[in-house]
N, C-alpha and C. Protein backbone atom coordinates (compact mmCIF):
# COMPACT_ATOMS: atom_id res chain seq x y z
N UNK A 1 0.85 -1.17 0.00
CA UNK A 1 0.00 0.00 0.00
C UNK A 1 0.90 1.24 0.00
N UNK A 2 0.54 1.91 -1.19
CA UNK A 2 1.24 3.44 -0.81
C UNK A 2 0.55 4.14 -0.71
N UNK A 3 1.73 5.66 0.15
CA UNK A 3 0.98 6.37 0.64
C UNK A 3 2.10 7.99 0.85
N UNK A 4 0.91 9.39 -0.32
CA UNK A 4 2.30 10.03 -0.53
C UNK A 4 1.96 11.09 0.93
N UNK A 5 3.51 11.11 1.11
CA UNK A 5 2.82 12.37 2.15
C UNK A 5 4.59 13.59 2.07
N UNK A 6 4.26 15.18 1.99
CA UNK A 6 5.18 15.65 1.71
C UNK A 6 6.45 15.62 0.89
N UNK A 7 5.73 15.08 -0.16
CA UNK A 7 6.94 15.05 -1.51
C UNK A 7 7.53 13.27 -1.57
N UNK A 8 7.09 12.56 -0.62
CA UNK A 8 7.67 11.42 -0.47
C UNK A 8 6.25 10.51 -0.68
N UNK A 9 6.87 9.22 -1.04
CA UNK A 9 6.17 8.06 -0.65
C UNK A 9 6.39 6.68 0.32
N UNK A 10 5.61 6.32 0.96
CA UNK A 10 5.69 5.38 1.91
C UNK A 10 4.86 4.10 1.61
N UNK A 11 5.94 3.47 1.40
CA UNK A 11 5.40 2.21 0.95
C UNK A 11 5.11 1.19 2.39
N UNK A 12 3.99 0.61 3.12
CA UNK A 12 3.60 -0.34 4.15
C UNK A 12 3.82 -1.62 3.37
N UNK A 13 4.37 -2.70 4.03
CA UNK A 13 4.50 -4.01 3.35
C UNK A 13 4.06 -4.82 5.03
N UNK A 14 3.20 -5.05 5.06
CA UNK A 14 2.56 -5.26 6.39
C UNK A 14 2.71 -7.02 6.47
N UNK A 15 2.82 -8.06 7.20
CA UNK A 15 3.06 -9.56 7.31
C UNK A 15 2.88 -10.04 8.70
N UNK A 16 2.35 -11.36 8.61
CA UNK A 16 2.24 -11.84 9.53
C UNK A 16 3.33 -12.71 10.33
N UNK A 17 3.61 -12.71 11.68
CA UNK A 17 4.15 -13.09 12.23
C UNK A 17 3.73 -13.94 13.60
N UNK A 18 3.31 -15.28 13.31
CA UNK A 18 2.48 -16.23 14.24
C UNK A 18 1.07 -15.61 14.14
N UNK A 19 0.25 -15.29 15.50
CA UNK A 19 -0.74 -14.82 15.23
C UNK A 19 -1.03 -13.57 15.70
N UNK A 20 0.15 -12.67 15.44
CA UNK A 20 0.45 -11.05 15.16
C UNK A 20 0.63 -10.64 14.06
N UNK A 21 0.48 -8.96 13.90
CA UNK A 21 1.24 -8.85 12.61
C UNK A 21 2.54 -7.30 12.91
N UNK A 22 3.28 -7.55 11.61
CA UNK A 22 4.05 -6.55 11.85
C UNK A 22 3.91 -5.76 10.63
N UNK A 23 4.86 -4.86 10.32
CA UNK A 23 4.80 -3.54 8.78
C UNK A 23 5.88 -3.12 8.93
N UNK A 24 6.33 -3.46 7.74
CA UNK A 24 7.96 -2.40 7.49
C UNK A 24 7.48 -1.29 6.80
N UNK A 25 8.04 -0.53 7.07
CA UNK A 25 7.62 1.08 6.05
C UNK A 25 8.88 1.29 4.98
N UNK A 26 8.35 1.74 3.91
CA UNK A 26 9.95 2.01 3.29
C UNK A 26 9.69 3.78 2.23
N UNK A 27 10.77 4.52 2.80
CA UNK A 27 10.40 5.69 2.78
C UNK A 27 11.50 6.00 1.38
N UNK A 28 10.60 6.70 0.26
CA UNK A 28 10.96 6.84 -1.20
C UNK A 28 11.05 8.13 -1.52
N UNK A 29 11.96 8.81 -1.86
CA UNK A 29 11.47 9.97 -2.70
C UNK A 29 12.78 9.89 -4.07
N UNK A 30 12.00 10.46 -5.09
CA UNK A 30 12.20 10.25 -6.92
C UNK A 30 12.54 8.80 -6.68
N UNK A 31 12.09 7.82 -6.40
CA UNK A 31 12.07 6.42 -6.47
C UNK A 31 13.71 5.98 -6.10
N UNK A 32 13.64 6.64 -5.03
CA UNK A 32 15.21 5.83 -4.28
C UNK A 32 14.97 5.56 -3.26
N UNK A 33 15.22 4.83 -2.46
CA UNK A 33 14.90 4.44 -1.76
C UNK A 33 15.62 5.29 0.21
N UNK A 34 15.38 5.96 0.69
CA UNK A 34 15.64 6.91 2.05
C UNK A 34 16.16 6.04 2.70
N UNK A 35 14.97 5.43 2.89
CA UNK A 35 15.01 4.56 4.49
C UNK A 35 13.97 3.85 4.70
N UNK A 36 14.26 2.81 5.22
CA UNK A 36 13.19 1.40 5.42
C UNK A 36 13.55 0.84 7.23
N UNK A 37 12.44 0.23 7.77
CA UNK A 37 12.78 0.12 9.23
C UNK A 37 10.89 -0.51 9.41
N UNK A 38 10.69 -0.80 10.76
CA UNK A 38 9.76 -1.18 11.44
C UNK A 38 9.50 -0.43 12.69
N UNK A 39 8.39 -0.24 13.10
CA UNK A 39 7.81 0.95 14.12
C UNK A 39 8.19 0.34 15.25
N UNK A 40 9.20 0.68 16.25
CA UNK A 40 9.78 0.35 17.70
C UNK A 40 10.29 -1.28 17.28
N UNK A 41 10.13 -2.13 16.53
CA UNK A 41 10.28 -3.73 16.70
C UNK A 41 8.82 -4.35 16.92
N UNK A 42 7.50 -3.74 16.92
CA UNK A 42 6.59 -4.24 17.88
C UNK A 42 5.78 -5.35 16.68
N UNK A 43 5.38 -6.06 17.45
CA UNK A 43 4.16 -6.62 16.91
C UNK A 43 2.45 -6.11 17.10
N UNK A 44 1.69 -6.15 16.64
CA UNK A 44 0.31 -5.84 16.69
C UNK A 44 -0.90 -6.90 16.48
N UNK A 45 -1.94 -6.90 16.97
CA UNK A 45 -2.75 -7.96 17.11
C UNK A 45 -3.98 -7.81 15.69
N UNK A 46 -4.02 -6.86 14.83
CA UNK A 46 -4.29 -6.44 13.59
C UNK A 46 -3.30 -5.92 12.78
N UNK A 47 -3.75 -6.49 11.36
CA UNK A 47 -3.07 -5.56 10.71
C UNK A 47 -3.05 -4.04 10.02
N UNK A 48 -4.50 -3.78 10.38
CA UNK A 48 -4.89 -2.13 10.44
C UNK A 48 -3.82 -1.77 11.54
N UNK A 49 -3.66 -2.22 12.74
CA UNK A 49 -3.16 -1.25 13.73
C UNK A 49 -1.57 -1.51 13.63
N UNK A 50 -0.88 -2.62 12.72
CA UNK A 50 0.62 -2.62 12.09
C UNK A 50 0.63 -1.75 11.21
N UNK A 51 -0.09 -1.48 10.43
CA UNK A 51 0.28 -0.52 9.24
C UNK A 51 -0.26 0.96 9.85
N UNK A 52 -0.97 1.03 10.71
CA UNK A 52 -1.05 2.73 11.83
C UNK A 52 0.24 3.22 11.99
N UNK A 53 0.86 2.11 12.95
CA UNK A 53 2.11 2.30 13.36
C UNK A 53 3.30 2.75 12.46
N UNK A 54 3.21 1.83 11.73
CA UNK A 54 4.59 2.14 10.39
C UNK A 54 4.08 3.41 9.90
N UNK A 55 3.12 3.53 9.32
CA UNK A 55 2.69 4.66 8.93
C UNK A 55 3.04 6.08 9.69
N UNK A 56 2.67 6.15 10.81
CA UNK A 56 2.86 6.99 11.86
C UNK A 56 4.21 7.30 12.24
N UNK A 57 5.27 6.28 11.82
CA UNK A 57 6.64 6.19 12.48
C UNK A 57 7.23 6.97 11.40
N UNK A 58 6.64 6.30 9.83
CA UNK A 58 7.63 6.86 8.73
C UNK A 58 7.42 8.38 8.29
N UNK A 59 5.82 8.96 8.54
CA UNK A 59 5.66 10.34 8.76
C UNK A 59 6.43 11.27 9.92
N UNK A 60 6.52 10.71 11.12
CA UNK A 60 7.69 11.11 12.06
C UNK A 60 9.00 11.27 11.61
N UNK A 61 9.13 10.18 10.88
CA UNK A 61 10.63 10.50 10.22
C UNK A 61 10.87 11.27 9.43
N UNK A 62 9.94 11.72 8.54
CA UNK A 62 10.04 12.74 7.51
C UNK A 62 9.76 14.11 8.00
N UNK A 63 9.03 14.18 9.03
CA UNK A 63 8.93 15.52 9.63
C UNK A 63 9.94 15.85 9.79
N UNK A 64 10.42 14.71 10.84
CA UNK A 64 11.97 15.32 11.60
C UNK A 64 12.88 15.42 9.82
N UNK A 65 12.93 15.25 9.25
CA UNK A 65 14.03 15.37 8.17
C UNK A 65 14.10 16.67 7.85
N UNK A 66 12.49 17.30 7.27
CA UNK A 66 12.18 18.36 6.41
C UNK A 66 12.74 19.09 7.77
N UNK A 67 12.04 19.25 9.21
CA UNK A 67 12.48 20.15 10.01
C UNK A 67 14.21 20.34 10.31
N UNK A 68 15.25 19.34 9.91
CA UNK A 68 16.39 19.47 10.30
C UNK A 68 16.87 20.34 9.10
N UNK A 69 16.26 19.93 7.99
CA UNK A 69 16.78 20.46 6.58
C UNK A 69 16.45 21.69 6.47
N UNK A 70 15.34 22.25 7.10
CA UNK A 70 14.73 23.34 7.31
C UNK A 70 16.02 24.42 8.12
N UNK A 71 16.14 23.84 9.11
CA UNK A 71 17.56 24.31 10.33
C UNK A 71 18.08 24.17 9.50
N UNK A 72 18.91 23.78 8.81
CA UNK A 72 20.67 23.81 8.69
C UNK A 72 20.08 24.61 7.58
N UNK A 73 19.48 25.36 6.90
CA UNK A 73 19.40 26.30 5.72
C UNK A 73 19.27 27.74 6.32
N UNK A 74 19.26 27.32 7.41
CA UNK A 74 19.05 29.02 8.32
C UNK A 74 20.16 29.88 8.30
């Protein structure tokens, strides 16, 4: 599932793990690939609420990016 947010895209690749699930996020912009990771390590008991998480983690990360990039241009 993608998903664009601030010039980027975030790709969720969400999977099961026993009878949890988890979501890697993988964070794209002009189709290269940033950064890819999983929200804290956690597992989740849906997979709506694995792909919340990743989702939520990989928008955090991009905030903090634009805001650092933002600073060092000051």
């Amino acid at each position: 599932m993608l998903h664009h947010y601030k010039g980027h895209t975030i790709e969720l690749i969400p999977g099961a793990e026993g009878l949890m699930w988890a979501c890697q996020y993988v964070i794209k912009k002009f189709n290269q690939t940033e950064i890819a990771g999983f929200p804290d390590g956690n597992t989740y008991a849906t997979r709506e609420d694995a792909e919340a998480a990743a989702l939520m983690k990989a928008k955090s990360l991009i905030d903090e990016s634009v805001v650092t990039n933002l600073g060092s241009s000051l």
